[in-house]
Protein backbone atom coordinates (compact mmCIF):
# COMPACT_ATOMS: atom_id res chain seq x y z
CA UNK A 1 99.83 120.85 85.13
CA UNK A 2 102.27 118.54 86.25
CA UNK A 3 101.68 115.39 88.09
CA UNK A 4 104.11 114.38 91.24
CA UNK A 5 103.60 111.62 93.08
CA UNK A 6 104.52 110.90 96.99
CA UNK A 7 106.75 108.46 98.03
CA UNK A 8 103.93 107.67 100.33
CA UNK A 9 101.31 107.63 96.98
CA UNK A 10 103.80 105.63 95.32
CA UNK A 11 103.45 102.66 98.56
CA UNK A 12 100.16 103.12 98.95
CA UNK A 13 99.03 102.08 94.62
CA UNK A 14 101.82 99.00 95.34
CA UNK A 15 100.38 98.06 98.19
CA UNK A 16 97.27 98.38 96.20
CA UNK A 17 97.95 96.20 93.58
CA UNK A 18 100.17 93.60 95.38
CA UNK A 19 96.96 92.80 97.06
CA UNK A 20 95.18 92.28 94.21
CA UNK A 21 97.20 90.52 92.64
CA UNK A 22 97.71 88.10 94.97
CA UNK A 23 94.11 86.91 93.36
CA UNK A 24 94.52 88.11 89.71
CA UNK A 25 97.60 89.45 88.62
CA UNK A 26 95.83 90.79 85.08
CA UNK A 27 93.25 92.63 87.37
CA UNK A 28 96.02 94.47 89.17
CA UNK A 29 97.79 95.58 85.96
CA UNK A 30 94.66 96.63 84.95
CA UNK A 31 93.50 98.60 88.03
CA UNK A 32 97.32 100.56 88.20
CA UNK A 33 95.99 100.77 84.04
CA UNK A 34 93.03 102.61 85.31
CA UNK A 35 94.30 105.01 88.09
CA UNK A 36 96.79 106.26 86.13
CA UNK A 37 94.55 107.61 83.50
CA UNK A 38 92.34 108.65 86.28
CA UNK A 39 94.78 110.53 87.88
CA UNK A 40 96.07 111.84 84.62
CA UNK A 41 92.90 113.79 83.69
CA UNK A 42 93.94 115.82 86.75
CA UNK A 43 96.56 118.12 84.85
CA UNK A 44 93.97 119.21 82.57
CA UNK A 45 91.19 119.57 85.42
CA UNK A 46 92.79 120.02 88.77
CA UNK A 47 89.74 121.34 90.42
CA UNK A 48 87.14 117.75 89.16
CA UNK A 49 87.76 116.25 92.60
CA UNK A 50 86.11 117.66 96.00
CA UNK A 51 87.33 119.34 99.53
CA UNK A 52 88.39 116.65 101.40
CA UNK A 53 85.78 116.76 104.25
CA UNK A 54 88.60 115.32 107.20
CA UNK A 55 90.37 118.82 106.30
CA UNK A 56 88.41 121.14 104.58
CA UNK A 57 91.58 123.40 102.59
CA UNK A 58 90.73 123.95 99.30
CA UNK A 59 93.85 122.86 98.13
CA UNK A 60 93.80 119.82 99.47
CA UNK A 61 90.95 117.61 97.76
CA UNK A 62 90.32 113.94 96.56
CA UNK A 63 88.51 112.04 93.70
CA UNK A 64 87.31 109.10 94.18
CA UNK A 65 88.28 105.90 92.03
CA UNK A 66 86.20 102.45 92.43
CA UNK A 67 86.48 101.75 96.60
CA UNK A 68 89.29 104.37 96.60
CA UNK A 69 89.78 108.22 97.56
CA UNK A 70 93.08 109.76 95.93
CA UNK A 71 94.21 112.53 97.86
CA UNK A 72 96.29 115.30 95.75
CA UNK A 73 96.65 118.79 96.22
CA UNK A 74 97.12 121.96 94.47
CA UNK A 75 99.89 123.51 94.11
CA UNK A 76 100.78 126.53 92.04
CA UNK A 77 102.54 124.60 89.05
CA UNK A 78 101.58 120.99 89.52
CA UNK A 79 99.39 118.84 91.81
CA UNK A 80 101.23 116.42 94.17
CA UNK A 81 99.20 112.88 95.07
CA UNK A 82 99.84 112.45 98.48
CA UNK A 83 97.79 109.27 99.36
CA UNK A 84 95.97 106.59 97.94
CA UNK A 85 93.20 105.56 100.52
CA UNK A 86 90.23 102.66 101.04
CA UNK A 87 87.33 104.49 101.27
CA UNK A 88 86.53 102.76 104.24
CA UNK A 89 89.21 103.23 106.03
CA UNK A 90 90.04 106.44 108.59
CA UNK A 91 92.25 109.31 106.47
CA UNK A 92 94.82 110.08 109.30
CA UNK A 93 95.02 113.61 108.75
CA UNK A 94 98.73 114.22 110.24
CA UNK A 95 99.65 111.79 107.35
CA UNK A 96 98.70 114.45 104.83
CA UNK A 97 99.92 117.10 106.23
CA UNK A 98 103.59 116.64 106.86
């Protein structure tokens, strides 16, 4: 399946790694490194991460990377990342469902 990214997705992995890098610049190519192939096993597996539990629509799930949740859902040809979220941190619904 494809893979489309959100403009919002797209902020939220720079914001992301601008952070870290502010500390270790390697570290922050490394972790972009790593969610990418993370989020690549997706077109071969859409259905490895969970329901989101803030929702519950089975199209809308998450899989978790590191202190992370990445938000996608499933769509009938591809699977759109909507949000890249701190696991800690409140998932404002209305943001994922505009």
């Amino acid at each position: 399946m494809k893979i489309v990214w959100s403009p919002l997705a797209i902020d939220r992995a720079a914001e992301i790694a601008a952070f870290i890098s502010s500390d270790n610049p390697a570290a922050a190519r490394e972790w972009l490194d790593k969610i990418f192939a993370k989020i690549a096993l997706l077109s071969s597996s859409p259905e490895i991460g969970r329901v989101v539990p803030e929702i519950e629509r089975k199209e809308i799930r998450e899989i978790i990377f590191g202190n992370y949740r990445i938000i996608y859902r499933l769509e009938s040809v591809s699977i759109s990342i909507l949000t890249i979220r701190h696991g800690k941190q409140l998932l404002p619904v209305d943001e994922i469902l505009t």
